[in-house]
C-alpha atoms as a PDB file:
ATOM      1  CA  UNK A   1       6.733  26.389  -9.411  1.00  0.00           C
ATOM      2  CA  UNK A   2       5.075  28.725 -11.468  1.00  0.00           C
ATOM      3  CA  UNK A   3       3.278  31.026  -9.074  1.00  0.00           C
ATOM      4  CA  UNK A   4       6.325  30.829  -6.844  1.00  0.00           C
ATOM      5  CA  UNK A   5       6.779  35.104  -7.277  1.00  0.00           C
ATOM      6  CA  UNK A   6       2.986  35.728  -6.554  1.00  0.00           C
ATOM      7  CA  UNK A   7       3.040  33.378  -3.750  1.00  0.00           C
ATOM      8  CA  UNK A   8       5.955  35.703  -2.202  1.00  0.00           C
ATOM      9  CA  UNK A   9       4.708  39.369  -3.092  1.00  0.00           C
ATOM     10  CA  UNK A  10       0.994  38.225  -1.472  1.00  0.00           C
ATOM     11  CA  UNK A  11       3.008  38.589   1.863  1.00  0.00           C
ATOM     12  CA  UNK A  12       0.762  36.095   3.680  1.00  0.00           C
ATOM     13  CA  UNK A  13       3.743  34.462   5.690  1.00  0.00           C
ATOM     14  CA  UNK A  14       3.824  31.413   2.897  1.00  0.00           C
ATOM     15  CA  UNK A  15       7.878  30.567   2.625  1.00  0.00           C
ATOM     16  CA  UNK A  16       8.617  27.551  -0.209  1.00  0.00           C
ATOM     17  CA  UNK A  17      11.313  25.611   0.528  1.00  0.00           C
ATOM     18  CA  UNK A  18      13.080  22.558  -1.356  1.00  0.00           C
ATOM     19  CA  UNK A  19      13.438  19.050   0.284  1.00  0.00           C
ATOM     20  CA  UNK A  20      17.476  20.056   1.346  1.00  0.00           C
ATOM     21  CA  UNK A  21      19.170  16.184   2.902  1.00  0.00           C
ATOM     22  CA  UNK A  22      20.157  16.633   6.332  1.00  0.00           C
ATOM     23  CA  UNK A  23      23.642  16.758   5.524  1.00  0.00           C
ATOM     24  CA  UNK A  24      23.301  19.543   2.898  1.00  0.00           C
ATOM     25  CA  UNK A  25      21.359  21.600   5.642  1.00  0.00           C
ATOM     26  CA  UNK A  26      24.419  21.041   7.671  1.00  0.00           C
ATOM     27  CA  UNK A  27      26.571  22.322   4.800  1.00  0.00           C
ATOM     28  CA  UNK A  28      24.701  25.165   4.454  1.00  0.00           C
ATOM     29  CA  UNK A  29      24.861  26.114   8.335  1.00  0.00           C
ATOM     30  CA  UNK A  30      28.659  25.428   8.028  1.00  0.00           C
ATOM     31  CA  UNK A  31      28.690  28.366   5.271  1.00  0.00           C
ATOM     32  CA  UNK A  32      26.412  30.694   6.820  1.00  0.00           C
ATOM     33  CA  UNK A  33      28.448  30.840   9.885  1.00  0.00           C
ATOM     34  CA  UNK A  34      32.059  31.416   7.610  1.00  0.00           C
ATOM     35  CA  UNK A  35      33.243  34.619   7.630  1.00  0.00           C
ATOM     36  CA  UNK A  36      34.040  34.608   4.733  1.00  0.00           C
ATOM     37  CA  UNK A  37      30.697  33.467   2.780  1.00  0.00           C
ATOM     38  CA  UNK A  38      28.126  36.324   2.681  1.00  0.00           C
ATOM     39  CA  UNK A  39      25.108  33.822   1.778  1.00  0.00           C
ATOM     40  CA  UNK A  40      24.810  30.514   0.841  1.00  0.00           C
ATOM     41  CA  UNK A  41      21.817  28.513  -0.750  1.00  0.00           C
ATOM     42  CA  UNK A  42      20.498  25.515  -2.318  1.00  0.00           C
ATOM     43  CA  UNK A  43      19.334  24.831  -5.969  1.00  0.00           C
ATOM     44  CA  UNK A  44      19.239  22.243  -8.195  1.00  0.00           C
ATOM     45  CA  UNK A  45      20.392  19.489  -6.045  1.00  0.00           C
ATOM     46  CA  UNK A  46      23.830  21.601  -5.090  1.00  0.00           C
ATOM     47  CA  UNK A  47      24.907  24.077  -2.133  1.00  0.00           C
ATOM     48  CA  UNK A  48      26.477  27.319  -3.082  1.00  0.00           C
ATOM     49  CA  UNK A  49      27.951  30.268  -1.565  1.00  0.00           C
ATOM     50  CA  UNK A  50      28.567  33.747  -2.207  1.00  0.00           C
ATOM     51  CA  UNK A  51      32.578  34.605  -1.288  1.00  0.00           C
ATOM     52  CA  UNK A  52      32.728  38.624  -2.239  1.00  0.00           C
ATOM     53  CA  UNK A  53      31.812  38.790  -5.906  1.00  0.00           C
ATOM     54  CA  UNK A  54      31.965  35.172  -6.918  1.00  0.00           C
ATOM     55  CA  UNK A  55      29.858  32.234  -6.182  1.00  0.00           C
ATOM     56  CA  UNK A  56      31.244  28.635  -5.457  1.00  0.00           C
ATOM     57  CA  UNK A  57      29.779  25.499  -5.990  1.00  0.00           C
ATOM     58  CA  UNK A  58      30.093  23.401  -2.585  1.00  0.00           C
ATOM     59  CA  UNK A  59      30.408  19.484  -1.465  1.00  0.00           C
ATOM     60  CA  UNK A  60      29.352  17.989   2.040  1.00  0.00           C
ATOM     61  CA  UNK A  61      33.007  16.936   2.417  1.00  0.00           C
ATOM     62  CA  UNK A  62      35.004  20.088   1.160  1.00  0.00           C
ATOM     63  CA  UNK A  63      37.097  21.886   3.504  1.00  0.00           C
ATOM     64  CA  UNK A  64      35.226  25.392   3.305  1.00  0.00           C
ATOM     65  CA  UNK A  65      38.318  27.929   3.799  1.00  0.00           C
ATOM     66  CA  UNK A  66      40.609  25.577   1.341  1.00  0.00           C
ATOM     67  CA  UNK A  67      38.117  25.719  -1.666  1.00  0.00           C
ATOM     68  CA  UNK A  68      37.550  29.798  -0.920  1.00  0.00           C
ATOM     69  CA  UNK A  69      41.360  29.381  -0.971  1.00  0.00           C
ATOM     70  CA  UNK A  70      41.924  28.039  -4.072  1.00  0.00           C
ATOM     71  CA  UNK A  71      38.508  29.503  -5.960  1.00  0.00           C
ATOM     72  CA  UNK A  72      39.891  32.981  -5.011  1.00  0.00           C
ATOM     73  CA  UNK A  73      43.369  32.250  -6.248  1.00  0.00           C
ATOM     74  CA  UNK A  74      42.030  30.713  -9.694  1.00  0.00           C
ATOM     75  CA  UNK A  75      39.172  33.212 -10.150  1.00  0.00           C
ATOM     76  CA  UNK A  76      41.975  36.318  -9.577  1.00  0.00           C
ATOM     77  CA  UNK A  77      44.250  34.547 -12.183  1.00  0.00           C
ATOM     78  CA  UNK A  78      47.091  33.347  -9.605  1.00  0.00           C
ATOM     79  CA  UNK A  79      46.984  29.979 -10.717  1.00  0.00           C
ATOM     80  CA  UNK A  80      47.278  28.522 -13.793  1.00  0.00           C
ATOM     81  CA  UNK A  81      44.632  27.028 -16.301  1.00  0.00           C
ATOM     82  CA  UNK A  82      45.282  23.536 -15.754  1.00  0.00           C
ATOM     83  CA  UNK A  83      44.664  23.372 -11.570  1.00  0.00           C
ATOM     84  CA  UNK A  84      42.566  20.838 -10.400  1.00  0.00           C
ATOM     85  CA  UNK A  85      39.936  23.781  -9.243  1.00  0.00           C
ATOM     86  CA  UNK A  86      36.592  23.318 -10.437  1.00  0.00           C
END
């Protein structure tokens, strides 16, 4: 949307949302309650979520503490190149 930022700053109560699938809503409620995930959002057809400094790309069927597991490990350089991490 091209107006979306002048839409915001008018401050008239307007809030634009995408169409989100029910089960991607329940992804992202799933994330926001984590400890461990500061935010999470939706763009582009995909949920992601902010774990400290790095942000991770997330499925409807991904064990949420396992893939902050394994991002963290990969992203920090604990596991080699060739892991089957995204």
């Amino acid at each position: 949307m091209r107006k979306r930022s002048q839409v915001k700053k008018s401050g008239n109560g307007v809030r634009l949302v995408d169409d989100v699938t029910a089960a991607n809503a329940k992804l992202i409620k799933r994330l926001s309650e984590n400890e461990n995930v500061e935010s999470a959002w939706y763009f582009n057809g995909s949920v992601y979520g902010k774990c400290g400094d790095k942000r991770v790309k997330f499925d409807i069927l991904d064990d949420i503490i396992a893939k902050i597991r394994r991002k963290s490990k990969t992203l920090s350089g604990y596991e080699s190149e060739n892991s089957d991490v995204e």
